[in-house]
C-alpha atoms as a PDB file:
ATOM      1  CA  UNK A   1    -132.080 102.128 -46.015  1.00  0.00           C
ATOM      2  CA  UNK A   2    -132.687 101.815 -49.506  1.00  0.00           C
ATOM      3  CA  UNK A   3    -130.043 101.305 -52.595  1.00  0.00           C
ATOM      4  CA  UNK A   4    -131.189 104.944 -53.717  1.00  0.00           C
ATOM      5  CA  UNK A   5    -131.122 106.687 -49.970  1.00  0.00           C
ATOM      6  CA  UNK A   6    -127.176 105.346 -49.616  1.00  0.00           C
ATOM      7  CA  UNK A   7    -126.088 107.056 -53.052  1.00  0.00           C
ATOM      8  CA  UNK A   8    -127.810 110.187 -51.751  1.00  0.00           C
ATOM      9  CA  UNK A   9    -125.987 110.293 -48.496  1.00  0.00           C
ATOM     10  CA  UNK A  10    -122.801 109.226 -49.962  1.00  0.00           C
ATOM     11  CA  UNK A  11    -123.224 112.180 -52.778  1.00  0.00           C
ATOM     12  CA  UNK A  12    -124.333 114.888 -50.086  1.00  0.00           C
ATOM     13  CA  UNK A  13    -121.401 113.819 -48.095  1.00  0.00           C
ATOM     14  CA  UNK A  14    -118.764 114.136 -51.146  1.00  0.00           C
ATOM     15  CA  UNK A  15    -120.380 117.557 -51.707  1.00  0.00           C
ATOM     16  CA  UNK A  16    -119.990 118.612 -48.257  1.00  0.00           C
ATOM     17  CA  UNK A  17    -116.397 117.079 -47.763  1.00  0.00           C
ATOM     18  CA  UNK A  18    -115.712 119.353 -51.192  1.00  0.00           C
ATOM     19  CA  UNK A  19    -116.996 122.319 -49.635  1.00  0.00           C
ATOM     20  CA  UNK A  20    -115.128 122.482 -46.241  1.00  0.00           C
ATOM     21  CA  UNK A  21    -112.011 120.985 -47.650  1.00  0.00           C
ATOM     22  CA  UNK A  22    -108.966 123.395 -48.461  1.00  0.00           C
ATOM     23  CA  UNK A  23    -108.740 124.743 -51.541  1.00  0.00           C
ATOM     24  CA  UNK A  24    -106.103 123.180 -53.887  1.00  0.00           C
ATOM     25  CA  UNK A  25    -106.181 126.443 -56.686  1.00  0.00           C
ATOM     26  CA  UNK A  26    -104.708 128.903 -54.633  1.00  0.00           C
ATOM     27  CA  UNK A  27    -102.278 131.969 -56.345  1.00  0.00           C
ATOM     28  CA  UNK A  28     -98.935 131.036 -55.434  1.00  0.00           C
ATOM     29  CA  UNK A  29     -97.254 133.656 -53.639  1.00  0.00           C
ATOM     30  CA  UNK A  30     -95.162 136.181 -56.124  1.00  0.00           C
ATOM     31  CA  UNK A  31     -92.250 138.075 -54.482  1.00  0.00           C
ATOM     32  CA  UNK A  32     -90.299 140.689 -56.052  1.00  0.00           C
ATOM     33  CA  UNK A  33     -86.814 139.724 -56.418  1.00  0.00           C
ATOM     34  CA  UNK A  34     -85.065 142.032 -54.737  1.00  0.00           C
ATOM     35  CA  UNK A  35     -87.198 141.842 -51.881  1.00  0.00           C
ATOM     36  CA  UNK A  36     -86.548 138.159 -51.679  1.00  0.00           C
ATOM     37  CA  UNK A  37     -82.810 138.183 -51.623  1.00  0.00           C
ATOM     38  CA  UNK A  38     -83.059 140.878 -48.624  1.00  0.00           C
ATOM     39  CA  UNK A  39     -85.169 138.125 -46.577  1.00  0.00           C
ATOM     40  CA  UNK A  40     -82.324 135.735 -47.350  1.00  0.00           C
ATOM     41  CA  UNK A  41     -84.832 133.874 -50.027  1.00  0.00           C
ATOM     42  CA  UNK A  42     -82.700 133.944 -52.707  1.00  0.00           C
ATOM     43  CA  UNK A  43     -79.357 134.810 -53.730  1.00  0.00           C
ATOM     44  CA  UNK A  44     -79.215 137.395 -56.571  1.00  0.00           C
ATOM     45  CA  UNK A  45     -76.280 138.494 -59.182  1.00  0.00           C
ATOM     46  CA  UNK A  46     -75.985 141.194 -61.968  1.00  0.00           C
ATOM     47  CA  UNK A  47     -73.426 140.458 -64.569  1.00  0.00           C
ATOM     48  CA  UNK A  48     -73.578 142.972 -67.366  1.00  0.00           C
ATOM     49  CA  UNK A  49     -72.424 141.994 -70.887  1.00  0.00           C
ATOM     50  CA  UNK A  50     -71.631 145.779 -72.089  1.00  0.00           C
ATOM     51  CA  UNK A  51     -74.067 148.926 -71.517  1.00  0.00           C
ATOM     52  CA  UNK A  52     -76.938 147.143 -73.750  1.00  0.00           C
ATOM     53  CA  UNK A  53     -77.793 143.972 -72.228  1.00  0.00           C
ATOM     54  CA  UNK A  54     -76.944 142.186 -68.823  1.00  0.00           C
ATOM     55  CA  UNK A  55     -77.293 138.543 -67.261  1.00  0.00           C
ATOM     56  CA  UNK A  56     -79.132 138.380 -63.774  1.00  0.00           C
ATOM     57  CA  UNK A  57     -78.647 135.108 -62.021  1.00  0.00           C
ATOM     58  CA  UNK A  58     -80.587 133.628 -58.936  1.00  0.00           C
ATOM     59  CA  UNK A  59     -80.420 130.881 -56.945  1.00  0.00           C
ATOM     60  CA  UNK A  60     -82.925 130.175 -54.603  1.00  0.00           C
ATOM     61  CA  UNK A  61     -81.614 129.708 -51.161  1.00  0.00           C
ATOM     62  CA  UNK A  62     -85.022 128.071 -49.145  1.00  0.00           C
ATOM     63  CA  UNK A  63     -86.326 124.839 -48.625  1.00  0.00           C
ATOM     64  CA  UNK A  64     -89.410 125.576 -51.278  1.00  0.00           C
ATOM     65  CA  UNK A  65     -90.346 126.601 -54.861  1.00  0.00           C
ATOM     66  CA  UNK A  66     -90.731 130.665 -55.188  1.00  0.00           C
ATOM     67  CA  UNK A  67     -92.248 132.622 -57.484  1.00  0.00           C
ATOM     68  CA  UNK A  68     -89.969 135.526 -58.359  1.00  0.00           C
ATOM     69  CA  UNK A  69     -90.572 138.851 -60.573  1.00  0.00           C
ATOM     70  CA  UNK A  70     -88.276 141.214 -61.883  1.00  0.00           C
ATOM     71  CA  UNK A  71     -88.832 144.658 -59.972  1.00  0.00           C
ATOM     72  CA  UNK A  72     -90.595 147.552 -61.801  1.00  0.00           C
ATOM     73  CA  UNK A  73     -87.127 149.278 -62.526  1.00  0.00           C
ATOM     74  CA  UNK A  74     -83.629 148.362 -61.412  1.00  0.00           C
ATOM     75  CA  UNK A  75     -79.893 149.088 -61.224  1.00  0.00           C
ATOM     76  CA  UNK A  76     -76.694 147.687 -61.673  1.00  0.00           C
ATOM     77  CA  UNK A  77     -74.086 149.197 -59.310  1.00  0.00           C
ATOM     78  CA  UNK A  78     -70.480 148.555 -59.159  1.00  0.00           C
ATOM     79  CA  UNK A  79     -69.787 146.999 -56.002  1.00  0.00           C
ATOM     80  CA  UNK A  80     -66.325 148.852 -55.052  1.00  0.00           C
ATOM     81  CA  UNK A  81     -68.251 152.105 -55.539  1.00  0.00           C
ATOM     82  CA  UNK A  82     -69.979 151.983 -52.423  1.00  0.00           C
ATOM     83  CA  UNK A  83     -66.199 152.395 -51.222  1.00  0.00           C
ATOM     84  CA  UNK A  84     -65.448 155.518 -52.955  1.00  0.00           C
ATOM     85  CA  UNK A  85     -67.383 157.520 -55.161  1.00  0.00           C
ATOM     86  CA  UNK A  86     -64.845 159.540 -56.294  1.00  0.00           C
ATOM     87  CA  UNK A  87     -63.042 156.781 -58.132  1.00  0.00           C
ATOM     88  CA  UNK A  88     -64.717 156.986 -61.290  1.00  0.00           C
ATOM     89  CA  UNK A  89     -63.840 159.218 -63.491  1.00  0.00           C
ATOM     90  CA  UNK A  90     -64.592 160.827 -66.678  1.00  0.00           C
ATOM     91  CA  UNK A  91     -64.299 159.352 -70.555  1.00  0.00           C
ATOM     92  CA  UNK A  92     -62.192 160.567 -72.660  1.00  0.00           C
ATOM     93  CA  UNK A  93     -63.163 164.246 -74.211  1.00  0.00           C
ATOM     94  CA  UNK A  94     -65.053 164.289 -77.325  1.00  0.00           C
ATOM     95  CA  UNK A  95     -66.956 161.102 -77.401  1.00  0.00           C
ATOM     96  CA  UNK A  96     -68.130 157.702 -76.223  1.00  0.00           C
ATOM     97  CA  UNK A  97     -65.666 154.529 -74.851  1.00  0.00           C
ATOM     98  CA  UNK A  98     -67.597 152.047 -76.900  1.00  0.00           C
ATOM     99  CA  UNK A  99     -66.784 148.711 -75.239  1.00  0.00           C
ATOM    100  CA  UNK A 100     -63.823 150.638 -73.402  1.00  0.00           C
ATOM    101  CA  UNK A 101     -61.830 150.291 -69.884  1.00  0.00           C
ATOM    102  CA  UNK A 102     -60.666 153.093 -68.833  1.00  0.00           C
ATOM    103  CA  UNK A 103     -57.639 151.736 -66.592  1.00  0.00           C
ATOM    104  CA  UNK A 104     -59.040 151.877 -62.772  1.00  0.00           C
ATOM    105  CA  UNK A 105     -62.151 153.999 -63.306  1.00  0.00           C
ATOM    106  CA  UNK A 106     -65.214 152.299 -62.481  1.00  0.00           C
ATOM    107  CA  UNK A 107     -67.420 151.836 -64.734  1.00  0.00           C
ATOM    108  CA  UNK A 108     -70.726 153.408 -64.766  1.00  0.00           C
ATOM    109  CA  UNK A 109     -74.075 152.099 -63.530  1.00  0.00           C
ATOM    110  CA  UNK A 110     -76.376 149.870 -65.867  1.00  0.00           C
ATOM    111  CA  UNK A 111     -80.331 150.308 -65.648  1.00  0.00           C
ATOM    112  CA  UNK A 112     -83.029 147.935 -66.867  1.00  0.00           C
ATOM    113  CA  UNK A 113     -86.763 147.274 -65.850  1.00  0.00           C
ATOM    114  CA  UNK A 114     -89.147 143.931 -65.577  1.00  0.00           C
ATOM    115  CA  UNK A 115     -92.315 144.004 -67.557  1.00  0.00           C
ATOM    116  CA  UNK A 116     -95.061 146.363 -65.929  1.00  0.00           C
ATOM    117  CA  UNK A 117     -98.497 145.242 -65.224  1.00  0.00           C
ATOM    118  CA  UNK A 118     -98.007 141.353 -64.245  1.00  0.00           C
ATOM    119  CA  UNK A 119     -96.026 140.404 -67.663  1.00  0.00           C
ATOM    120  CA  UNK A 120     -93.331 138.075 -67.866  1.00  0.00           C
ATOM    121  CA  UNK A 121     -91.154 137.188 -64.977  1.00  0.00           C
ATOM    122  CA  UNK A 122     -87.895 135.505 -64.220  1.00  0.00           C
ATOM    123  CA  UNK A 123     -86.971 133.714 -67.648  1.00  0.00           C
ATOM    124  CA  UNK A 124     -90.628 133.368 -68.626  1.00  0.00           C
ATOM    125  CA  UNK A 125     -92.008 134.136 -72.157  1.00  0.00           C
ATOM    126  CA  UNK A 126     -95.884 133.914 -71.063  1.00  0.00           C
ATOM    127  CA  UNK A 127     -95.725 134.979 -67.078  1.00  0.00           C
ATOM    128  CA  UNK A 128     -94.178 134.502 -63.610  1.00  0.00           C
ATOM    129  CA  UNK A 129     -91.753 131.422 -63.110  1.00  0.00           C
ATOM    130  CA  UNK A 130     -91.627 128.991 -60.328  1.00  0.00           C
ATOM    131  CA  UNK A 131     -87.773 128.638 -59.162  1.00  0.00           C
ATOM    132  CA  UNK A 132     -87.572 125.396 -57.317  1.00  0.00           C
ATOM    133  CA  UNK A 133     -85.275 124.777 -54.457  1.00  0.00           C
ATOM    134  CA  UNK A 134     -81.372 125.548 -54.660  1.00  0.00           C
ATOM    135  CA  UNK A 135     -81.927 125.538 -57.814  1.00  0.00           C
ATOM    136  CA  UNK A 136     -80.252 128.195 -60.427  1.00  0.00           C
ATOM    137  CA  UNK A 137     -81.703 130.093 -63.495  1.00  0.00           C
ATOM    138  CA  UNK A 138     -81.146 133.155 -65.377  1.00  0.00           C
ATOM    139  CA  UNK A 139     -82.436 135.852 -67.343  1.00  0.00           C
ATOM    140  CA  UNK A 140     -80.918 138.027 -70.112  1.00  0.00           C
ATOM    141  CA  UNK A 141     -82.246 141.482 -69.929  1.00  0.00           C
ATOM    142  CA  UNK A 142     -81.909 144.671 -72.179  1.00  0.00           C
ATOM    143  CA  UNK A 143     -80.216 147.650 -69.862  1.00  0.00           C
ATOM    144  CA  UNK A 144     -78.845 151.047 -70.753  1.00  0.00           C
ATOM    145  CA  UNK A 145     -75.774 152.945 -69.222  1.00  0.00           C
ATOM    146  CA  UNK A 146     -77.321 155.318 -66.337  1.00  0.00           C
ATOM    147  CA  UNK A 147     -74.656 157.895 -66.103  1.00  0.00           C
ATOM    148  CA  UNK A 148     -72.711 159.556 -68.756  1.00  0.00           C
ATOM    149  CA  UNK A 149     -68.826 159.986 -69.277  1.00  0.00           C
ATOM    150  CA  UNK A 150     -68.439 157.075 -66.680  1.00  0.00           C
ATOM    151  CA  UNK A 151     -66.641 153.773 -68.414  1.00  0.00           C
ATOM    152  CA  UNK A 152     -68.690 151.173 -69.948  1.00  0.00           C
ATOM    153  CA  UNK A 153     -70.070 148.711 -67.804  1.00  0.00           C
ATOM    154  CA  UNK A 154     -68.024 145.097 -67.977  1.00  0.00           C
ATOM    155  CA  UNK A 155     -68.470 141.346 -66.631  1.00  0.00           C
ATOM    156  CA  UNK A 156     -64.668 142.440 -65.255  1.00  0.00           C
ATOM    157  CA  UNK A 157     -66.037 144.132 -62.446  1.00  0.00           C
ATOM    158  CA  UNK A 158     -68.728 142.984 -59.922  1.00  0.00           C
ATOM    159  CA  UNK A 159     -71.991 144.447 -60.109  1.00  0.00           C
ATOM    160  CA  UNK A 160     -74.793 143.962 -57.563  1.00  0.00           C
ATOM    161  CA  UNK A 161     -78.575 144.990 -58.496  1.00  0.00           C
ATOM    162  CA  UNK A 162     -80.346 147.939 -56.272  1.00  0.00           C
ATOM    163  CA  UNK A 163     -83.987 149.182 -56.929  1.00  0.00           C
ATOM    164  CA  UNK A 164     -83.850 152.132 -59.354  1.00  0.00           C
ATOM    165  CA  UNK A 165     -85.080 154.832 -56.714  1.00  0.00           C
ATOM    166  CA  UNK A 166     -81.891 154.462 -54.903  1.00  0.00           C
ATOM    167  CA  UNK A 167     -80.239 155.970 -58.342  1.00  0.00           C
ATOM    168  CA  UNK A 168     -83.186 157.950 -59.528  1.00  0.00           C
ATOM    169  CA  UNK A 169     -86.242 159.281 -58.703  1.00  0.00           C
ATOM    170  CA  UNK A 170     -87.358 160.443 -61.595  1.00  0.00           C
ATOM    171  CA  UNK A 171     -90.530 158.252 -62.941  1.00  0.00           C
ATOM    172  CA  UNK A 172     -90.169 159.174 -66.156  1.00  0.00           C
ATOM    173  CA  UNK A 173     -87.137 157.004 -66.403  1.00  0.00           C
ATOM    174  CA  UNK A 174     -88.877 154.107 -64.988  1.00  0.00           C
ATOM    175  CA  UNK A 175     -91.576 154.584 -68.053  1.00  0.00           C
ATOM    176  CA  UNK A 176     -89.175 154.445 -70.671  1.00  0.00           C
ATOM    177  CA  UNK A 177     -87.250 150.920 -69.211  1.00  0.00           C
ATOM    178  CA  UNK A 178     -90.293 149.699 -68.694  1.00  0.00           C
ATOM    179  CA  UNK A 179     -90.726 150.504 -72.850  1.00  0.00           C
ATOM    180  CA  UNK A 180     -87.504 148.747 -73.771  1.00  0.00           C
ATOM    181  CA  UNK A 181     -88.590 145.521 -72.123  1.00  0.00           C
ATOM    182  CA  UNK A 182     -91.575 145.114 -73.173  1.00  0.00           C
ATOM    183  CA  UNK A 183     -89.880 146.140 -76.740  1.00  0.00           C
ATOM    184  CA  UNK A 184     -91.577 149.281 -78.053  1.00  0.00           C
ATOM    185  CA  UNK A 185     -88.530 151.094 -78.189  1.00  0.00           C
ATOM    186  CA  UNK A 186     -85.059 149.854 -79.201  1.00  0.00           C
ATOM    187  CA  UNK A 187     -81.955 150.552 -76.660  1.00  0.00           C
ATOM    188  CA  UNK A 188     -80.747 153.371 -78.673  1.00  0.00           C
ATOM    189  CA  UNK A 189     -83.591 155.502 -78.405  1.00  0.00           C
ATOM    190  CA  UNK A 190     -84.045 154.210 -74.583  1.00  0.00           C
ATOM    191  CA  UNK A 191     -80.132 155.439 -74.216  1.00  0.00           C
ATOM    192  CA  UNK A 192     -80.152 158.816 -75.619  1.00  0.00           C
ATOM    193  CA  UNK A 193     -83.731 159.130 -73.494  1.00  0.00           C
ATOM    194  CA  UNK A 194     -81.887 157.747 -70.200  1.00  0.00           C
ATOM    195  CA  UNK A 195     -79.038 160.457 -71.068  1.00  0.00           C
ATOM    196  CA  UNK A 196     -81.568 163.280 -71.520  1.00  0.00           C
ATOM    197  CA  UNK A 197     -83.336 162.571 -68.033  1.00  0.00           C
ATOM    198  CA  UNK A 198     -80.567 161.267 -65.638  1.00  0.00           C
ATOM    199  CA  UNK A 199     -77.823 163.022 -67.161  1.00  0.00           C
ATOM    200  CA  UNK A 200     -79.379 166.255 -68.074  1.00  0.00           C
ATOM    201  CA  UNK A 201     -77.895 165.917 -71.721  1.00  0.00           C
ATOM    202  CA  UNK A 202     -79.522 168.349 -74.069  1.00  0.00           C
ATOM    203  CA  UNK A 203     -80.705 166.926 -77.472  1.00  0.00           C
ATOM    204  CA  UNK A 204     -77.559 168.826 -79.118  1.00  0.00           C
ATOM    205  CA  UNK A 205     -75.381 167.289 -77.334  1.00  0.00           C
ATOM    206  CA  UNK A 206     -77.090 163.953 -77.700  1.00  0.00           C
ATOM    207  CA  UNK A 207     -76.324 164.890 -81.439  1.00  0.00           C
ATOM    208  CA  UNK A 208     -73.066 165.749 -81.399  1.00  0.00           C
ATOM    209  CA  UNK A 209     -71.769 162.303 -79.418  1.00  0.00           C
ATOM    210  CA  UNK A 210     -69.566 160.315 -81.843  1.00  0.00           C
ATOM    211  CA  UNK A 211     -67.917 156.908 -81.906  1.00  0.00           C
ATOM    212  CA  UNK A 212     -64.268 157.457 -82.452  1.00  0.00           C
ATOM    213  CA  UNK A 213     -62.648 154.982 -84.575  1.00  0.00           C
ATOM    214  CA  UNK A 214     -58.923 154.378 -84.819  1.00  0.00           C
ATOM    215  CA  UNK A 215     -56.532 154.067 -88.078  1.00  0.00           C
ATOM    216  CA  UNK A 216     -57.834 156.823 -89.726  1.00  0.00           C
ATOM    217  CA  UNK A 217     -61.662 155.652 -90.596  1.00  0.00           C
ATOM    218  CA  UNK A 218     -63.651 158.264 -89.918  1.00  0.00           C
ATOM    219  CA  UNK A 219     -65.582 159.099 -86.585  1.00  0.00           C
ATOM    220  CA  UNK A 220     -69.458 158.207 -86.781  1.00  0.00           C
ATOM    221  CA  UNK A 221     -72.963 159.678 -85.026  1.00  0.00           C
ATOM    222  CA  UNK A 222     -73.880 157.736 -81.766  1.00  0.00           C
ATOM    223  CA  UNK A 223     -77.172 158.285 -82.693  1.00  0.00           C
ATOM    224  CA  UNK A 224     -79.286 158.851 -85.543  1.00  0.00           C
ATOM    225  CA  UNK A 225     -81.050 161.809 -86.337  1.00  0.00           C
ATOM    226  CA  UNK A 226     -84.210 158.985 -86.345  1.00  0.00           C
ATOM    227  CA  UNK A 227     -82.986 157.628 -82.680  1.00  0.00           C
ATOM    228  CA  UNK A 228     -82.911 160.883 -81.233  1.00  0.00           C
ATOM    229  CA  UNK A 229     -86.384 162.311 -82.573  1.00  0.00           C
ATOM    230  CA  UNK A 230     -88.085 159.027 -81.231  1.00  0.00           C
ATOM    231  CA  UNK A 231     -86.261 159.303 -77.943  1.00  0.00           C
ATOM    232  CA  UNK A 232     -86.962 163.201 -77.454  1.00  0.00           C
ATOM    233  CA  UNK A 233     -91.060 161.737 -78.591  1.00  0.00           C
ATOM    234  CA  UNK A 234     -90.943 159.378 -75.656  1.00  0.00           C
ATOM    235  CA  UNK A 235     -89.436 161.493 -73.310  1.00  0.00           C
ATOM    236  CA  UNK A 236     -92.232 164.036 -73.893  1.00  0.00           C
ATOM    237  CA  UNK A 237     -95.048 161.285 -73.594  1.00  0.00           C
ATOM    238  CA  UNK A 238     -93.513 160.077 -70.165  1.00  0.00           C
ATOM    239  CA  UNK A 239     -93.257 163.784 -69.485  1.00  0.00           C
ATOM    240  CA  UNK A 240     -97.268 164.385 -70.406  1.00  0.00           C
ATOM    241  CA  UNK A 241     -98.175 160.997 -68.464  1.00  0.00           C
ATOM    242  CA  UNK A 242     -96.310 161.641 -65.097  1.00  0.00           C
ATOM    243  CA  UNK A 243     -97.831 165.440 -65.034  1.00  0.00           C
ATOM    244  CA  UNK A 244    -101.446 163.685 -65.761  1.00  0.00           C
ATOM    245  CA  UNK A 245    -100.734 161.250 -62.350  1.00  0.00           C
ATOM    246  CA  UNK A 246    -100.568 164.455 -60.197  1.00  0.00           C
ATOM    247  CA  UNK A 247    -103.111 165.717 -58.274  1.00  0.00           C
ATOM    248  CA  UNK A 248    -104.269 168.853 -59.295  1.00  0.00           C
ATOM    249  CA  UNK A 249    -104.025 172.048 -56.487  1.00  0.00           C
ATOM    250  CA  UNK A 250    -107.291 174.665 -56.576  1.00  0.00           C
ATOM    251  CA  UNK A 251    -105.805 178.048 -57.304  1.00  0.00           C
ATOM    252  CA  UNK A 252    -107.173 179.496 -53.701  1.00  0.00           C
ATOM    253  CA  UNK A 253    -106.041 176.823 -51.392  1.00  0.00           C
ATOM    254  CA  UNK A 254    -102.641 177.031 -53.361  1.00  0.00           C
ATOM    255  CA  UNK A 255    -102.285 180.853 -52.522  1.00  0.00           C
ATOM    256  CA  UNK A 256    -103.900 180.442 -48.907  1.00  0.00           C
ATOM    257  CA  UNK A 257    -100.455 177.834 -48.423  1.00  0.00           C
ATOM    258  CA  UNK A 258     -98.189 179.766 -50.249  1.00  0.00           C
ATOM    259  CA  UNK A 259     -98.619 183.161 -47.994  1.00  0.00           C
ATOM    260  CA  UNK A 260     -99.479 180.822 -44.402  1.00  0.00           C
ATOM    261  CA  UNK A 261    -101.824 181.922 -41.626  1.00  0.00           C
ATOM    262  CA  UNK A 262     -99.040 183.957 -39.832  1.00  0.00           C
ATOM    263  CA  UNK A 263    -100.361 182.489 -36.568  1.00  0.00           C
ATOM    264  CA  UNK A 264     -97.942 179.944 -35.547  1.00  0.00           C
END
């Protein structure tokens, strides 16, 4: 066989062999976090700094690397309430606790969101993050207090994270986490919106919160009148996209439902 014929072969063969060989660019595997500490994956904790921000730590407890994202929308739950909801109780009258205890009351729940649409994950600025084995990182995320005239949330008192549909199932709440982490509104205006839709606060009473200060100086606005105009705006555009995601019902098949067959 001549010089020319063996490079040939060889090169055919190389081709071949780079055909039916595996391929070594496949998508890692991306599990939601939460999803991954319930398989026994990974080990998950929720340590909130105060009702605006809150430290999520995971380890990962398997024998190789995972790719972890934050879940669409989350909460942080006082452990010892799942022993007695009854425990917590009510701030004082007339306005917020700001960075308050209220003696043995729990403290409220904390909600936050990962970035929608594949953004960043666990601790990453440009995507998902690879979390070799027991091995430890964490993530700072911006939250908001989920139910009013409970105590602020504290690192004082364990916290474990649950999906947000297990606190809410309203989507438009989901929407406007989802907006304060990815930034586009700050955690003021995502507070007083949180407050509107899981509390059922009206936007005059939104208005009328103050924070009390002692020694005489006097009491303040929660909010701004600019805060609250900007969290009633996104509360109406969540409003206007959620009713544009349901499926519209013809007038006559409505009516046809509504009265039944009277045959059953």
């Amino acid at each position: 066989m001549s010089r020319f014929a063996m490079l040939a072969c060889a090169i055919a063969a190389l081709a071949l062999g780079v055909a039916a060989g595996p391929s070594r660019t496949t998508a890692p595997e991306v599990h939601d976090m939460l999803a991954a500490e319930q398989a026994g994956l990974v080990s998950v904790r929720y340590i909130p700094n105060d009702s605006r921000s809150a430290q999520i730590v995971v380890t990962n407890r398997s024998d190789r690397p995972l790719t972890l994202r934050l879940p669409e929308a989350f909460a942080g739950v006082p452990v010892l309430a799942q022993f007695g909801g009854g425990m917590a109780g009510p701030m004082g009258a007339g306005g917020m606790n700001v960075g308050g205890f209220a003696g043995a009351n729990m403290p409220q729940a904390a909600a936050g969101a990962g970035v929608p649409n594949g953004g960043p994950g666990l601790g990453a600025a440009g995507g998902f993050q690879s979390l070799p084995p027991e091995r430890t990182r964490s993530v700072r995320v911006p939250t908001v207090c989920l139910e009013y005239g409970k105590p602020e949330p504290t690192p004082r008192v364990a916290y474990r994270m649950v999906p947000l549909a297990s606190r809410s199932s309203d989507p438009r709440l989901t929407m406007v986490l989802q907006w304060l982490a990815t930034g586009e509104v700050s955690q003021k205006v995502a507070q007083a919106a949180t407050w509107h839709i899981a509390s059922g606060l009206t936007w005059e009473q939104l208005a009328a919160e103050m924070i009390k200060h002692s020694g005489g100086d006097p009491d303040v606005p929660f909010f701004t009148s600019e805060e609250l105009e900007a969290a009633q705006g996104i509360v109406e555009i969540a409003t206007q996209r959620h009713a544009e995601t349901q499926p519209t019902v013809n007038a006559g098949e409505s009516a046809i439902s509504a009265t039944g067959t009277g045959n059953s």
